[in-house]
Protein backbone atom coordinates (compact mmCIF):
# COMPACT_ATOMS: atom_id res chain seq x y z
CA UNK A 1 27.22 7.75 5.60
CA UNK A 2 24.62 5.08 6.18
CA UNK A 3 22.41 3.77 3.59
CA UNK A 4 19.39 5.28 6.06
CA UNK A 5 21.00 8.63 6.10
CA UNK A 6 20.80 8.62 2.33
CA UNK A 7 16.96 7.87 2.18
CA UNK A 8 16.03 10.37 4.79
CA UNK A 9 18.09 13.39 3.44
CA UNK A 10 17.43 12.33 -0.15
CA UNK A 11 13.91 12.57 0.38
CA UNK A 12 13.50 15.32 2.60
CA UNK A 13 17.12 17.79 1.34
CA UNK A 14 15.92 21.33 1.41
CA UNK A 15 18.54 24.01 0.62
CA UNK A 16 20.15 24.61 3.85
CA UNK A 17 24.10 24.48 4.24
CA UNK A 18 24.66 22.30 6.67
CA UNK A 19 23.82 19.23 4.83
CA UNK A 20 26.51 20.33 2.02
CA UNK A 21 29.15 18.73 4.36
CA UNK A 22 27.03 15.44 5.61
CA UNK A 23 25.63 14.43 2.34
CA UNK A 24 28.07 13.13 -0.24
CA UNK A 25 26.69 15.34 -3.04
CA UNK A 26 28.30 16.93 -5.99
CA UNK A 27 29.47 20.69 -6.33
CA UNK A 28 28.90 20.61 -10.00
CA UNK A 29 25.72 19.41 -12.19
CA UNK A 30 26.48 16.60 -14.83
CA UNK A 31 24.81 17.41 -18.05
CA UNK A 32 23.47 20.27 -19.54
CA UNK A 33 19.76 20.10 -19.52
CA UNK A 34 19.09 22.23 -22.14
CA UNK A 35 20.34 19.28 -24.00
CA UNK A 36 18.82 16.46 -22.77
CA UNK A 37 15.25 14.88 -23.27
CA UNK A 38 11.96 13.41 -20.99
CA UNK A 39 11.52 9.77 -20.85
CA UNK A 40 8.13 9.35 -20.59
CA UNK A 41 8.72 5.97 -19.03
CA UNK A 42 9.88 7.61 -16.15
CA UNK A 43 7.34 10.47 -15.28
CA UNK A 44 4.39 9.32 -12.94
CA UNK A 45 4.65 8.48 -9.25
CA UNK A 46 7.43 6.00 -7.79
CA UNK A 47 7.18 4.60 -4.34
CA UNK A 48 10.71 3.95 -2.44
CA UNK A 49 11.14 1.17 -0.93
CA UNK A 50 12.75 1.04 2.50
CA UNK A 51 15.85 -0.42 3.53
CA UNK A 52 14.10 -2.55 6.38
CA UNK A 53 10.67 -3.97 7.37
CA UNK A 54 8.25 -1.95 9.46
CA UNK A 55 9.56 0.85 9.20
CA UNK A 56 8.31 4.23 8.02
CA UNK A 57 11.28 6.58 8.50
CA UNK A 58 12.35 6.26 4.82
CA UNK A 59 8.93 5.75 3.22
CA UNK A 60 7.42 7.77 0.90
CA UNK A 61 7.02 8.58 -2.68
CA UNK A 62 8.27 10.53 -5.72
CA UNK A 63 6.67 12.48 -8.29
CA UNK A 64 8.26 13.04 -11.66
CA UNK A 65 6.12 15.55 -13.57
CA UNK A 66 7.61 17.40 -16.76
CA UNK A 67 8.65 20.42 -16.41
CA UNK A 68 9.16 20.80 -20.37
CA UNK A 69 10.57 18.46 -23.18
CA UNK A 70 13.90 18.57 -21.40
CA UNK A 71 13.34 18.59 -17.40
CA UNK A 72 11.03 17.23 -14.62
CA UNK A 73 9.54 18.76 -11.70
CA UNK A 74 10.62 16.10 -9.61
CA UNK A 75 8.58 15.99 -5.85
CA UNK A 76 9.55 14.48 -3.08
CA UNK A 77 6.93 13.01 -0.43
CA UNK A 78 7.69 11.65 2.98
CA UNK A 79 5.15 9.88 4.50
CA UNK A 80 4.53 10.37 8.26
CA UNK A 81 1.79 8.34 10.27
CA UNK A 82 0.24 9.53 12.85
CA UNK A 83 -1.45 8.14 16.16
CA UNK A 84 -4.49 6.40 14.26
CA UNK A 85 -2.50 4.19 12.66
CA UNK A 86 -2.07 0.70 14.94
CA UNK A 87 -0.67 -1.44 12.27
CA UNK A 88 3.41 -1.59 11.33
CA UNK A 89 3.89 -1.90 7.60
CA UNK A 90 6.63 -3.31 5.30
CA UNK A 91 7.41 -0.80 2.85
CA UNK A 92 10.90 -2.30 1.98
CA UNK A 93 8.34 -4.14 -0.46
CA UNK A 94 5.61 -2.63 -2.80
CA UNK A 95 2.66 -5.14 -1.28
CA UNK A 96 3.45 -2.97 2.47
CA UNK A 97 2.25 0.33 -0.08
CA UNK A 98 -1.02 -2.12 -0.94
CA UNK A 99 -1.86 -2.94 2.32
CA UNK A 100 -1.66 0.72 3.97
CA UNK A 101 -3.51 1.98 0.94
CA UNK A 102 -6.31 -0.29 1.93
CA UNK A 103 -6.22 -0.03 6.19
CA UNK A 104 -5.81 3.79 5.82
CA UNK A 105 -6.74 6.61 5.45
CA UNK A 106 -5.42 10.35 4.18
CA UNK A 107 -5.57 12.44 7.39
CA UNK A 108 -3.86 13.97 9.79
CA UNK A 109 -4.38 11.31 12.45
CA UNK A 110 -3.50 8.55 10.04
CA UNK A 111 -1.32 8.91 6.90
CA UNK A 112 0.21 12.42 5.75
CA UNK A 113 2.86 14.81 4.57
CA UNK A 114 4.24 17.92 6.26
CA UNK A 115 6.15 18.80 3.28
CA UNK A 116 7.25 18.43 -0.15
CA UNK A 117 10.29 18.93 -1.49
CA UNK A 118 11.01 19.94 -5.25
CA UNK A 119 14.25 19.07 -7.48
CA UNK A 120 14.71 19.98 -10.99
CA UNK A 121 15.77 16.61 -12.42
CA UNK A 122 17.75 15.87 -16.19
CA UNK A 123 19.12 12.79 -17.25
CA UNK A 124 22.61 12.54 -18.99
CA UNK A 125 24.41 9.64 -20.99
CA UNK A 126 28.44 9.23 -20.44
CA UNK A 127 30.32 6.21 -21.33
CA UNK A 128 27.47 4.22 -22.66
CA UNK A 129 25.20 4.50 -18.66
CA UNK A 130 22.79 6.77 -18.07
CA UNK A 131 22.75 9.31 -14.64
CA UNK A 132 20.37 11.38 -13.48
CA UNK A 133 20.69 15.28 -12.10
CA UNK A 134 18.38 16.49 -9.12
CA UNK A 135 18.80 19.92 -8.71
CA UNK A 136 17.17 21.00 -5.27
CA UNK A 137 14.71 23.47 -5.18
CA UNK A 138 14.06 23.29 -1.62
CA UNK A 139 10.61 23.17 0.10
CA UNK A 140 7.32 24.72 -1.58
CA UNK A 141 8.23 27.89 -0.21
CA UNK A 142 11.55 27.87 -1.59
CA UNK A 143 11.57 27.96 -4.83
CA UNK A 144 13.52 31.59 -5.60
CA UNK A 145 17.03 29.78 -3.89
CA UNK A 146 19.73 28.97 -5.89
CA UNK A 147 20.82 25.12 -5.24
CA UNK A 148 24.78 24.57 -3.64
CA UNK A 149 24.81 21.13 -4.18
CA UNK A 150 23.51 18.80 -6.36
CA UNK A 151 22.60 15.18 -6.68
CA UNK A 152 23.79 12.85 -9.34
CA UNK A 153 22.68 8.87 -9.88
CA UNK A 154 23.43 6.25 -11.62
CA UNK A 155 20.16 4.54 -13.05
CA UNK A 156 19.33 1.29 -13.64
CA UNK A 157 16.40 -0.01 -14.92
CA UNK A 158 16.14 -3.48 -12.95
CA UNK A 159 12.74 -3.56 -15.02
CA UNK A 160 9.71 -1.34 -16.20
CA UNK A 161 8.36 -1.18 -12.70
CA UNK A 162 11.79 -0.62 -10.84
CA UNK A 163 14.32 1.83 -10.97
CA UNK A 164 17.10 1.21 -9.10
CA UNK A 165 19.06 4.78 -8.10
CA UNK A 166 22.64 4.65 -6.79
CA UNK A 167 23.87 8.08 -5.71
CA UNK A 168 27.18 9.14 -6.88
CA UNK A 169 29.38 10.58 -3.79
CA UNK A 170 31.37 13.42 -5.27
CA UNK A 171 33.76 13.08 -2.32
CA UNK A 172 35.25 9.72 -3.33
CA UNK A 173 38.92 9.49 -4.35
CA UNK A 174 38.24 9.63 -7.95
CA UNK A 175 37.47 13.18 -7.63
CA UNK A 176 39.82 14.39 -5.14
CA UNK A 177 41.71 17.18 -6.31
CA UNK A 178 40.30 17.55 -9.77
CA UNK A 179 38.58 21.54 -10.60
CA UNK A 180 35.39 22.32 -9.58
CA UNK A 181 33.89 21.85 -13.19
CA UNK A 182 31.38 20.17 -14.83
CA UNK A 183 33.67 19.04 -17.70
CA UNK A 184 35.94 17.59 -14.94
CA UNK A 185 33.76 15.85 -12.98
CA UNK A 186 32.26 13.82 -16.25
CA UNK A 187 35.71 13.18 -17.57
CA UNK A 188 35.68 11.09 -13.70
CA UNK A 189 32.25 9.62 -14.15
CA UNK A 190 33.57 8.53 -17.93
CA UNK A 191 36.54 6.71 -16.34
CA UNK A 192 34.95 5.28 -13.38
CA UNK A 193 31.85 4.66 -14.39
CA UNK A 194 32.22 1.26 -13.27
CA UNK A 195 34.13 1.64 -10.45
CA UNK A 196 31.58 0.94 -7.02
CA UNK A 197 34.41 3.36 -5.02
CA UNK A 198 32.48 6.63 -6.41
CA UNK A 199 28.94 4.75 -5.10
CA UNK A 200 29.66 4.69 -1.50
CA UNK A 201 31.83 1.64 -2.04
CA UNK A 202 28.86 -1.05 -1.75
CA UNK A 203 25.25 -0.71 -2.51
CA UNK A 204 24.46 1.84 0.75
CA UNK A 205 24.23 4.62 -1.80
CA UNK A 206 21.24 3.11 -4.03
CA UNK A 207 17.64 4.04 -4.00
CA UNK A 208 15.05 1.45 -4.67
CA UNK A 209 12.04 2.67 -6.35
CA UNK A 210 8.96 0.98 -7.37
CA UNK A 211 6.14 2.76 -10.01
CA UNK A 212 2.58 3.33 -8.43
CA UNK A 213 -0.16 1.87 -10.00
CA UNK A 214 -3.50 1.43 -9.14
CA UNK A 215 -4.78 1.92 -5.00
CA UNK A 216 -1.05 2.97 -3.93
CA UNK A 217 -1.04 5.65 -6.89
CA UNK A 218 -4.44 7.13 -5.92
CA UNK A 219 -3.41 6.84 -2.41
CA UNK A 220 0.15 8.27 -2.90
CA UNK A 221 -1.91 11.18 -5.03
CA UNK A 222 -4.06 11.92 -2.29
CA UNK A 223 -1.08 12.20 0.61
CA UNK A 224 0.71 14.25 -1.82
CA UNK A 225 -2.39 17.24 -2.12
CA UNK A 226 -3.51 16.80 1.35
CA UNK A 227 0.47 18.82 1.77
CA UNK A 228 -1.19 21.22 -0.79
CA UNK A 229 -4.94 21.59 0.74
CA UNK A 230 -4.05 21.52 4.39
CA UNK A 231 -0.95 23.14 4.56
């Protein structure tokens, strides 16, 4: 699967079966998050960063809201643009979220969202590296459905502005043949922690985000309600 692929579904997965055989997710959560604890360093609102220039197909943001001292709300917001909008922007770099924050505006003819999509999100420490959970909760209306699949990253902190994301493909050798158990599958992730093979192989797996501050957080606020007022 293409590091484009990954973006797109990543940011726009609802709970629908079909993707549990295209997207190289996990049958099994890691962690229990009844055990686990918020970083407050990452709640707020993260923009992604593309994969190429001028393009919009990927862009968009997160929102990482707790849900209590264990959990997030985690929301996912695609940005679309619509005919008002004459100008391409590079959002493989934060300063293409700066300049559409100040050329546009939050409307329906310009910049919007025609959905958001909600994970329940946990982090988890094995072999000294820290992964993250997302537990899809589908679209807004959603929210009673019980997730099938779930999505599991390794996270680096490249800084206190970047997280770097890479997503963990639970059908990589390492896990071939192994039962479909959470104990199993962290006893791989112990032993291979290191090993790119259960990360897509290369960097196509990872997820670049970037933390809004500032005219791309109020803008990135506003796009994320307008979902929520107008939909």
């Amino acid at each position: 699967m293409n590091r484009r692929s990954i973006y797109g579904l990543v940011l726009m997965l609802g709970i629908v079966p079909v993707i549990t055989g295209i997207l190289a997710c996990m049958p099994v959560p890691i962690g229990d998050p009844e055990r686990s604890k918020v970083d407050p360093d990452i709640t707020g609102v993260w923009a992604v960063l593309t994969i190429e220039e001028e393009s919009d197909s990927e862009a968009g943001a997160y929102v990482f809201e707790p849900f209590d001292k264990r959990t997030w709300l985690v929301a996912g917001v695609a940005l679309e643009t619509g005919r008002g909008v004459e100008n391409d922007y590079d959002f493989s770099t934060y300063q293409g979220y700066e300049v559409l924050a100040a050329n546009e505006e939050v409307h329906a003819e310009h910049v919007y969202t025609d959905g958001v999509t909600l994970y329940k999100a946990w982090l988890t420490k094995l072999a000294g590296e820290w992964f993250f959970t997302w537990e899809p909760k589908g679209l807004v209306e959603a929210l009673g459905e019980d997730p099938e699949v779930w999505l599991v990253f390794h996270v680096n902190r490249a800084d206190d502005r970047t997280l770097e994301l890479r997503m963990v493909d639970g059908s990589a050798e390492p896990f071939k043949g192994i039962d479909k158990t959470r104990r199993a599958y962290e006893r791989v992730l112990k032993k291979h922690v290191n090993d790119p093979e259960i990360y897509g192989g290369d960097d196509s797996f990872r997820i670049t985000l970037r933390r809004a501050e500032g005219s791309v957080l109020g803008f990135l606020e506003t796009v994320a309600a307008y979902v929520i007022e107008e939909g």
